[in-house]
PDB file of N, CA and C in Angstrom:
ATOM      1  N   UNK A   1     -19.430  28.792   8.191  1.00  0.00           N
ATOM      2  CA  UNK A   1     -18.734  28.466   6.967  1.00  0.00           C
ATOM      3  C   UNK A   1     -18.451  29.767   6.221  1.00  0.00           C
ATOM      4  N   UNK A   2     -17.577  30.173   5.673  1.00  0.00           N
ATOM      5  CA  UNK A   2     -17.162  31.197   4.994  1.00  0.00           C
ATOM      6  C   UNK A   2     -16.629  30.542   3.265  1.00  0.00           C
ATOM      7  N   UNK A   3     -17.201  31.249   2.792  1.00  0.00           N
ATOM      8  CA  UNK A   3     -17.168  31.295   1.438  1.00  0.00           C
ATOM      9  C   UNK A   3     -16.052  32.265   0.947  1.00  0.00           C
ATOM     10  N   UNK A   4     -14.900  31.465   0.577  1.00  0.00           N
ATOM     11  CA  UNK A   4     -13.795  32.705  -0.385  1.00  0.00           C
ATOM     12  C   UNK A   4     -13.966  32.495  -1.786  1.00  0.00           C
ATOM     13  N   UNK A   5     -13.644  34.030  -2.793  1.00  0.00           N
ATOM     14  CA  UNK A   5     -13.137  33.803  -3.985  1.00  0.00           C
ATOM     15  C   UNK A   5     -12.311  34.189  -4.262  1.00  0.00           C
ATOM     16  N   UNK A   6     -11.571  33.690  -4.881  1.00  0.00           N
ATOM     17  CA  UNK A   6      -9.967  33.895  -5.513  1.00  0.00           C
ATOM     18  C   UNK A   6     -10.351  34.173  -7.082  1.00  0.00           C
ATOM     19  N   UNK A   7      -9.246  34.982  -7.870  1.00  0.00           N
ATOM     20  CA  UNK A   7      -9.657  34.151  -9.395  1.00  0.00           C
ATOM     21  C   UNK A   7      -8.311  33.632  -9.718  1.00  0.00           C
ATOM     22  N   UNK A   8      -8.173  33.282 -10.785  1.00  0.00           N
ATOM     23  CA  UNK A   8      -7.342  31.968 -10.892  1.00  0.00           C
ATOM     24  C   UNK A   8      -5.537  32.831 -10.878  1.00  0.00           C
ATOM     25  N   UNK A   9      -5.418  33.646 -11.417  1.00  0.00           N
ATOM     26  CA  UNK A   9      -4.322  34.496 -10.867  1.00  0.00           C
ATOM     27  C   UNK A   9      -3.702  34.780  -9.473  1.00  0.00           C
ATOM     28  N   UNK A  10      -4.895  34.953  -8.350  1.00  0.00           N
ATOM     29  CA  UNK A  10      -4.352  34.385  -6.647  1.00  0.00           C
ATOM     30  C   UNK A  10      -4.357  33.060  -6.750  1.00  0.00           C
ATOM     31  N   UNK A  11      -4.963  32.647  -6.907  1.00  0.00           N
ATOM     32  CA  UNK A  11      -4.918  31.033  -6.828  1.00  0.00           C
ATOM     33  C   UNK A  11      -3.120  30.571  -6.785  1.00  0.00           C
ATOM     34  N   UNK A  12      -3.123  30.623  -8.479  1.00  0.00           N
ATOM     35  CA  UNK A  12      -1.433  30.896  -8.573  1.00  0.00           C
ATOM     36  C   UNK A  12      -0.699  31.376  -7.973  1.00  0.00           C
ATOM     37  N   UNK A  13      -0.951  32.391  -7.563  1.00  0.00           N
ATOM     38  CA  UNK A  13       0.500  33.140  -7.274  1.00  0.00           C
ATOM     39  C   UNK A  13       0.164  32.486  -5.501  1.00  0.00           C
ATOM     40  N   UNK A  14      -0.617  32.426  -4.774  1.00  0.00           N
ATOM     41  CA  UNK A  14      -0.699  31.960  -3.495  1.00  0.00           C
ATOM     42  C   UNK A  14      -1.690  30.736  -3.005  1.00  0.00           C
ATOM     43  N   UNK A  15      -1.301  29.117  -3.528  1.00  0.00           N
ATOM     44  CA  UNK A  15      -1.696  28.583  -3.274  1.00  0.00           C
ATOM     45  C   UNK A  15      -1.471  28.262  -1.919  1.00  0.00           C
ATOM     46  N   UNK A  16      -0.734  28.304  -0.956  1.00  0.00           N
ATOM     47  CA  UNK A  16      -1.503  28.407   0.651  1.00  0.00           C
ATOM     48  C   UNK A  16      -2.258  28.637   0.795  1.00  0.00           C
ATOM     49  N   UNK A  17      -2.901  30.082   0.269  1.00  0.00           N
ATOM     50  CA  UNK A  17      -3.449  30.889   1.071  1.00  0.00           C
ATOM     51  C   UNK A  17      -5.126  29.961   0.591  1.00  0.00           C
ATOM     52  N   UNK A  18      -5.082  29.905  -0.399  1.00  0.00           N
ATOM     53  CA  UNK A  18      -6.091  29.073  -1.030  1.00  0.00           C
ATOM     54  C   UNK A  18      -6.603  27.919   0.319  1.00  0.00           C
ATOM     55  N   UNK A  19      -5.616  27.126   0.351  1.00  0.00           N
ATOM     56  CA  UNK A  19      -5.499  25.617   1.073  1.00  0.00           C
ATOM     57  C   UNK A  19      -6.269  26.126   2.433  1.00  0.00           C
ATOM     58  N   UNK A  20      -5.177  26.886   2.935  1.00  0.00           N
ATOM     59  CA  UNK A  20      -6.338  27.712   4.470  1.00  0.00           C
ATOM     60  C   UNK A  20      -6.947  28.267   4.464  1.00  0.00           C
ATOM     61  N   UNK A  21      -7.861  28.894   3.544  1.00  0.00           N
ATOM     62  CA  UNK A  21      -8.765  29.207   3.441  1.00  0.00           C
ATOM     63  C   UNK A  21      -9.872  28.203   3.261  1.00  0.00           C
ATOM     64  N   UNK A  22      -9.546  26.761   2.597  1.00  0.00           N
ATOM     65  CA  UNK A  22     -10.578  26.028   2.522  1.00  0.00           C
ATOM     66  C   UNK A  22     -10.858  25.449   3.336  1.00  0.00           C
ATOM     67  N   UNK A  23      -9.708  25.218   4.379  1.00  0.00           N
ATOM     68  CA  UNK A  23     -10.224  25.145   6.038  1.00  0.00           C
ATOM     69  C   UNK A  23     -11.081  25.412   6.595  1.00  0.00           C
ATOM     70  N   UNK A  24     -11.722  27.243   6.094  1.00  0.00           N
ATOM     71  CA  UNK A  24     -12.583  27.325   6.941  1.00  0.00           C
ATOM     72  C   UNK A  24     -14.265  27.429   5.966  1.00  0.00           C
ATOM     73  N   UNK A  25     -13.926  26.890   4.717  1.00  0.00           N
ATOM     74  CA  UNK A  25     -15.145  26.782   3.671  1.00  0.00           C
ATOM     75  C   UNK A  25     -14.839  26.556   2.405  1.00  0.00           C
ATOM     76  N   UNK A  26     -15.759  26.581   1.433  1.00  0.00           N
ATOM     77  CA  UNK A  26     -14.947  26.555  -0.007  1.00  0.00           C
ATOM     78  C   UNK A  26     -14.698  27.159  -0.437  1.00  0.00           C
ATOM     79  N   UNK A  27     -13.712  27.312  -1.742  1.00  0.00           N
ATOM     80  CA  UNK A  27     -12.839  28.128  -2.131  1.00  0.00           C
ATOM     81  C   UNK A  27     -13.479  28.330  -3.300  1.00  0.00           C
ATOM     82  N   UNK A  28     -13.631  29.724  -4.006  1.00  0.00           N
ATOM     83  CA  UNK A  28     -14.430  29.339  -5.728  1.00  0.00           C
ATOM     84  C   UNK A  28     -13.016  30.002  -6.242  1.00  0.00           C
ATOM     85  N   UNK A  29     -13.026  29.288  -7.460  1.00  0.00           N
ATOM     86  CA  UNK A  29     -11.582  30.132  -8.151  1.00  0.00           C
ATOM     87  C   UNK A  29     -12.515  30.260  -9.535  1.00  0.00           C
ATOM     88  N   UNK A  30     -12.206  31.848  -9.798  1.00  0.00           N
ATOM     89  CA  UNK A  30     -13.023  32.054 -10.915  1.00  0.00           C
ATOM     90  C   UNK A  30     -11.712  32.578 -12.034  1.00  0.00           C
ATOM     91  N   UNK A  31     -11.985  32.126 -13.142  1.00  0.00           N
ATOM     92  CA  UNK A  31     -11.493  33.012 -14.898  1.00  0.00           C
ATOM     93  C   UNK A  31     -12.542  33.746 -15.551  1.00  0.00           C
ATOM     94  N   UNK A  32     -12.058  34.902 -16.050  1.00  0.00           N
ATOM     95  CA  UNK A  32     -12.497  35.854 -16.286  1.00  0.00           C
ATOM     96  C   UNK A  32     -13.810  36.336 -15.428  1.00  0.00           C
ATOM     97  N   UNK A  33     -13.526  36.489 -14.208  1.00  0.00           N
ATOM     98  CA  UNK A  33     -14.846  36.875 -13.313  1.00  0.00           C
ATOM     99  C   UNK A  33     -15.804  35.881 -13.099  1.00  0.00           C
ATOM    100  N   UNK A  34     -15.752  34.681 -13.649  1.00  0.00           N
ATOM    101  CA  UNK A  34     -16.996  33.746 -13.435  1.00  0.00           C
ATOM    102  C   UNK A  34     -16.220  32.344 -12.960  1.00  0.00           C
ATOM    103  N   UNK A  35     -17.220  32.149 -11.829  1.00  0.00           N
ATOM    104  CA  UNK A  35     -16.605  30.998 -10.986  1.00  0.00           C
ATOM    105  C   UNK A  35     -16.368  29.670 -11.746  1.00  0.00           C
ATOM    106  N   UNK A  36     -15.254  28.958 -12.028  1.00  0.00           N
ATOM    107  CA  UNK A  36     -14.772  27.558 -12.552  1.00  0.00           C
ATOM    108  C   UNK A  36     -14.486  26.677 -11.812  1.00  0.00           C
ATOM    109  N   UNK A  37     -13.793  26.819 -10.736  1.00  0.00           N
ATOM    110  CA  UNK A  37     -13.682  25.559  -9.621  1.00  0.00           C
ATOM    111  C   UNK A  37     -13.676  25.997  -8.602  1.00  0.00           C
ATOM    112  N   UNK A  38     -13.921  25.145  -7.751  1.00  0.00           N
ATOM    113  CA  UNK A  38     -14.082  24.668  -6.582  1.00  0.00           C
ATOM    114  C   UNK A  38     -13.019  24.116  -5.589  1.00  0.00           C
ATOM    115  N   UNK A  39     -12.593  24.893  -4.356  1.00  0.00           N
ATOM    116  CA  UNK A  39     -11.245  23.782  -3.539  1.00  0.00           C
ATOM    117  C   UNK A  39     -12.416  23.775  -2.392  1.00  0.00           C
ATOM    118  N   UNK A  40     -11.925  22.371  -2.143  1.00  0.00           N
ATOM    119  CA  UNK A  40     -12.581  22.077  -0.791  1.00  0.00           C
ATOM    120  C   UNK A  40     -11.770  21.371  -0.006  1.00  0.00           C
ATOM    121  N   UNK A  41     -11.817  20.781   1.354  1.00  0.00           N
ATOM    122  CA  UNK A  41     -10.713  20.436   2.027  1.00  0.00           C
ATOM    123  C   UNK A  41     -11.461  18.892   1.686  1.00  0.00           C
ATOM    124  N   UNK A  42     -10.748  17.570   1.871  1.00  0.00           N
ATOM    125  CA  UNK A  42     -10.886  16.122   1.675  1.00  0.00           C
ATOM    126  C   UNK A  42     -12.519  15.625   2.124  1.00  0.00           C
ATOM    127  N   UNK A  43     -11.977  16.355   3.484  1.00  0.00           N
ATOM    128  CA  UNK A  43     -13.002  15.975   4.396  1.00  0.00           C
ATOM    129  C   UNK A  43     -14.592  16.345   4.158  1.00  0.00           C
ATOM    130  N   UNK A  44     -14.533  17.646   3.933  1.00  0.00           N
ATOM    131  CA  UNK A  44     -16.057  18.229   2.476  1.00  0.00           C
ATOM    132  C   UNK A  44     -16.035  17.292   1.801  1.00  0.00           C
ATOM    133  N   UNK A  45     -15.523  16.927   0.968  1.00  0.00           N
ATOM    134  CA  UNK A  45     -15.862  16.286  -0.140  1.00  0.00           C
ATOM    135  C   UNK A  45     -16.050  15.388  -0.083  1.00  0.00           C
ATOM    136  N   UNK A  46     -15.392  14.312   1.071  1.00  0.00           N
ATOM    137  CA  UNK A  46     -16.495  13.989   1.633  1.00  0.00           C
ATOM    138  C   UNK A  46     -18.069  13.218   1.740  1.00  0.00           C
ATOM    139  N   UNK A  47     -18.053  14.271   2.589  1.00  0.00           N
ATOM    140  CA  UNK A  47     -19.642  14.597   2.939  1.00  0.00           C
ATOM    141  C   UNK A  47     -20.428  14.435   2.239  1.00  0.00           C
ATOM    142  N   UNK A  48     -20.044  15.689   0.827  1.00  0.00           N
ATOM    143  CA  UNK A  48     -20.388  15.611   0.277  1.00  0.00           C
ATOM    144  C   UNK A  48     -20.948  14.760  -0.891  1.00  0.00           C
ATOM    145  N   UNK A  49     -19.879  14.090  -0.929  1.00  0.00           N
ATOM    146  CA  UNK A  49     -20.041  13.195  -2.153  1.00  0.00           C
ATOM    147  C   UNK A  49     -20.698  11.793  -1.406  1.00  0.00           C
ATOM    148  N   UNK A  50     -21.000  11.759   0.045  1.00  0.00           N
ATOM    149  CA  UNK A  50     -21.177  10.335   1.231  1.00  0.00           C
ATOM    150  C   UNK A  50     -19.890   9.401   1.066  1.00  0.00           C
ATOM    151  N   UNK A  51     -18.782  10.300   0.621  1.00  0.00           N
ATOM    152  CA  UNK A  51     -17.617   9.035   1.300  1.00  0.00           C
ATOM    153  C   UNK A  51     -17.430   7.730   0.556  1.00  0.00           C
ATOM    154  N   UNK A  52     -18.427   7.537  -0.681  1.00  0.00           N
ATOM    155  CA  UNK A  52     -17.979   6.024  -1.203  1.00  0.00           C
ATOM    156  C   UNK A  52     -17.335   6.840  -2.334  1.00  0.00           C
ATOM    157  N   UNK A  53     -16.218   5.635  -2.283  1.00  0.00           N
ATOM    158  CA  UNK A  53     -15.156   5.648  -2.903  1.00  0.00           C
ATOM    159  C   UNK A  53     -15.537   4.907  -4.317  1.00  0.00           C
ATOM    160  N   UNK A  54     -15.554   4.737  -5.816  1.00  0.00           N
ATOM    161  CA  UNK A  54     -15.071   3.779  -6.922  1.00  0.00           C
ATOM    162  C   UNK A  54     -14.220   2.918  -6.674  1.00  0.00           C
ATOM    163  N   UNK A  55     -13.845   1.896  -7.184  1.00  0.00           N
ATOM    164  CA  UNK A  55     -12.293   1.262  -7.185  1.00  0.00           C
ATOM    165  C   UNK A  55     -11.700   1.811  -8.249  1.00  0.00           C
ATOM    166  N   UNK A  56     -13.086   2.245  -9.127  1.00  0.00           N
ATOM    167  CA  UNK A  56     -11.976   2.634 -10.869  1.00  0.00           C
ATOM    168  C   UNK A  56     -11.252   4.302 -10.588  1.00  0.00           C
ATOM    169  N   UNK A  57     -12.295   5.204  -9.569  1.00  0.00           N
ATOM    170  CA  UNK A  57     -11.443   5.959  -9.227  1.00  0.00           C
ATOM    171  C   UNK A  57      -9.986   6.250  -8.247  1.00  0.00           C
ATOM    172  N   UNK A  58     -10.401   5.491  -7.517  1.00  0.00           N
ATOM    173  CA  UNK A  58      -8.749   4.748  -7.096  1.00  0.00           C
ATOM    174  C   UNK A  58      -8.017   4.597  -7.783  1.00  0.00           C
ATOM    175  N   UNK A  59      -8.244   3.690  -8.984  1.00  0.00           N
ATOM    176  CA  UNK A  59      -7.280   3.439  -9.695  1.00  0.00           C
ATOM    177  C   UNK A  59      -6.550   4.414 -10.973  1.00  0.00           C
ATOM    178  N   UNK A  60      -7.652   5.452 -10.859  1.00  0.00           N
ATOM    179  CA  UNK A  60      -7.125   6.328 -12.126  1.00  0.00           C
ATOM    180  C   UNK A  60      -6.123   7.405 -11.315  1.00  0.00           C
ATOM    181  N   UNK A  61      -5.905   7.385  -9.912  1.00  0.00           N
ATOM    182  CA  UNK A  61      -5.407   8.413  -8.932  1.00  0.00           C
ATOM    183  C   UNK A  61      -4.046   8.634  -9.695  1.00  0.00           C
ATOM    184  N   UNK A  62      -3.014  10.022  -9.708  1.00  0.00           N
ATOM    185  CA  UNK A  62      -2.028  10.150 -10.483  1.00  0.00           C
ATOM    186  C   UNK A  62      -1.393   9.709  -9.264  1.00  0.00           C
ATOM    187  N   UNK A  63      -0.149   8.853 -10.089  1.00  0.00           N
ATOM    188  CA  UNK A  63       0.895   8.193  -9.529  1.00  0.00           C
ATOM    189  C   UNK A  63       0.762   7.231  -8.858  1.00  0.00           C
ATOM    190  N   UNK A  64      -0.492   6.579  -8.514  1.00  0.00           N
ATOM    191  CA  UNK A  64      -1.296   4.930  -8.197  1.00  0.00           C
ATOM    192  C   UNK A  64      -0.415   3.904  -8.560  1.00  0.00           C
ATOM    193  N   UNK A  65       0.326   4.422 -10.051  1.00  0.00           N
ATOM    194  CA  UNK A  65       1.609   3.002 -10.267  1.00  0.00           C
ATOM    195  C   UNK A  65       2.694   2.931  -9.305  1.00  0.00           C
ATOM    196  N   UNK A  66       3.157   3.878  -8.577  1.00  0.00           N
ATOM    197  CA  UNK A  66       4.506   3.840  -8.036  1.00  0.00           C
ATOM    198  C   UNK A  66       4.047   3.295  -6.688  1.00  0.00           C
ATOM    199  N   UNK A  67       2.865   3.125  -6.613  1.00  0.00           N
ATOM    200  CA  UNK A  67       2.398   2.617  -4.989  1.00  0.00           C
ATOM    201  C   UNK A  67       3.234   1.327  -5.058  1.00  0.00           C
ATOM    202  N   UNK A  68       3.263   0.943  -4.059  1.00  0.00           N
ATOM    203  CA  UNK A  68       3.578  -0.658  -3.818  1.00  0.00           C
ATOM    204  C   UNK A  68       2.056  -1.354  -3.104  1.00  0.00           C
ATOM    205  N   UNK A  69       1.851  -2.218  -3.734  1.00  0.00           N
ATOM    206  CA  UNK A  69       0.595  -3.166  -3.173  1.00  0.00           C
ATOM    207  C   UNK A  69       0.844  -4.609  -3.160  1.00  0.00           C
ATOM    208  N   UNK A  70       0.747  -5.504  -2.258  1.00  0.00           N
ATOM    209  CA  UNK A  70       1.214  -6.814  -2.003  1.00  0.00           C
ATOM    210  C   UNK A  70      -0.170  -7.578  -1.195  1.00  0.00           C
ATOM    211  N   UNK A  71      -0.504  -8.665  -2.523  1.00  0.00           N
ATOM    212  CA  UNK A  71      -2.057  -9.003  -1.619  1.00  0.00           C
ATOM    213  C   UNK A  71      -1.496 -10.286  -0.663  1.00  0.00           C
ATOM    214  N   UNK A  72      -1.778 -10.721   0.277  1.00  0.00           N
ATOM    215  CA  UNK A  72      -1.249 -11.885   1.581  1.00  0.00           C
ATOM    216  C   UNK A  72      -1.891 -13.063   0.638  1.00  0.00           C
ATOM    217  N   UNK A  73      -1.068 -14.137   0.590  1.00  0.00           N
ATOM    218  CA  UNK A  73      -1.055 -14.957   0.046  1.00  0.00           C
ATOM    219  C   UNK A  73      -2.335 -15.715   0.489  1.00  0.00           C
ATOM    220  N   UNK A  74      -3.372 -16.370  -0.319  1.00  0.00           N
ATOM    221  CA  UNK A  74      -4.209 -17.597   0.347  1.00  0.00           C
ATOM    222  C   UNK A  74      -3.794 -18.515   0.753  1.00  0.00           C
ATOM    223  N   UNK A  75      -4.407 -19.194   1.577  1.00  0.00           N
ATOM    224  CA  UNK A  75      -4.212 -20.829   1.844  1.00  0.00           C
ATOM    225  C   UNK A  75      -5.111 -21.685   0.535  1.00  0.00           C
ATOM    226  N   UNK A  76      -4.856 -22.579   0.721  1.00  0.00           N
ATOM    227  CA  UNK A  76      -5.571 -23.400  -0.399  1.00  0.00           C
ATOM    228  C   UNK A  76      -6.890 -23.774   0.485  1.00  0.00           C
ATOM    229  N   UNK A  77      -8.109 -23.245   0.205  1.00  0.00           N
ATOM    230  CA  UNK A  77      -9.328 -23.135   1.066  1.00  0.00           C
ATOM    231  C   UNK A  77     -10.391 -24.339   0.488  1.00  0.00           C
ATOM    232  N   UNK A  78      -9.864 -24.960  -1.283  1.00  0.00           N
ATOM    233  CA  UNK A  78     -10.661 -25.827  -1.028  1.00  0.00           C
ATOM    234  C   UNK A  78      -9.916 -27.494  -0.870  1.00  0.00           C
ATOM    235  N   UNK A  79     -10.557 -28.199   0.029  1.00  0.00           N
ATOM    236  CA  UNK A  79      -9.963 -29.276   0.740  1.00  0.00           C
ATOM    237  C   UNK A  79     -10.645 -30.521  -0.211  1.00  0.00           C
ATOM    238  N   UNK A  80      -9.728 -31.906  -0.079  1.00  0.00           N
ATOM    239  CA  UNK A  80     -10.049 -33.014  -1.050  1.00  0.00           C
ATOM    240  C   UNK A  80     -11.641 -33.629  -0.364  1.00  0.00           C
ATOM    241  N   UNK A  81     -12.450 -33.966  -1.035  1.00  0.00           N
ATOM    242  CA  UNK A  81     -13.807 -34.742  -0.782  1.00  0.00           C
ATOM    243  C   UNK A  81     -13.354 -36.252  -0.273  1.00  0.00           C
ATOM    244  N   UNK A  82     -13.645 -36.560   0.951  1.00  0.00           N
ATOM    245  CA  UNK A  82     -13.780 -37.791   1.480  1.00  0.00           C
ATOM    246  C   UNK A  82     -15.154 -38.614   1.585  1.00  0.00           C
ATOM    247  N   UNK A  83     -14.676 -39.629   0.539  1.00  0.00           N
ATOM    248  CA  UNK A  83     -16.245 -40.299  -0.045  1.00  0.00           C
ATOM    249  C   UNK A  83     -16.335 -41.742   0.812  1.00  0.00           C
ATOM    250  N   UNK A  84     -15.032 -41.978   2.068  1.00  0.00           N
ATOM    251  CA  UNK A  84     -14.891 -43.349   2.892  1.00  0.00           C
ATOM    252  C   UNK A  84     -16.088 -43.205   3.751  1.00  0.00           C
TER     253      UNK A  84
END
């Protein structure tokens, strides 16, 4: 794993280089000399975090409204009581 730092000025001016670099570890992006964030690739994070998802963070995702979502219709599952 290789550890890069950028400070937030590369960051900017070359976000590729950022992105492949977190390929091969994490990325620290520091302001004024002291580390502030963190890039990691999906898949770290992951790991890290064990992969469960929120629904509320799902739902706060930017641009989540323009999705299209269509739930499959039910059948009517409950049936009339036969008392013959």
């Amino acid at each position: 794993m290789t550890i890069t730092t950028l400070s937030s000025r590369q960051f900017n001016q070359d976000t590729s280089k950022a992105k492949k670099a977190a390929m091969a570890g994490p990325v620290f992006i520091t302001d004024r000399g002291r580390p502030a964030h963190v890039l990691l690739t999906f898949d770290e994070y992951k790991k890290i975090t064990g992969g469960h998802t929120k629904i509320a963070d799902l739902l706060a995702m930017p641009g989540i409204e323009d999705m299209e979502f269509e739930t499959p219709r039910l059948r009517d599952l409950a049936q009339p009581a036969d008392f013959s």
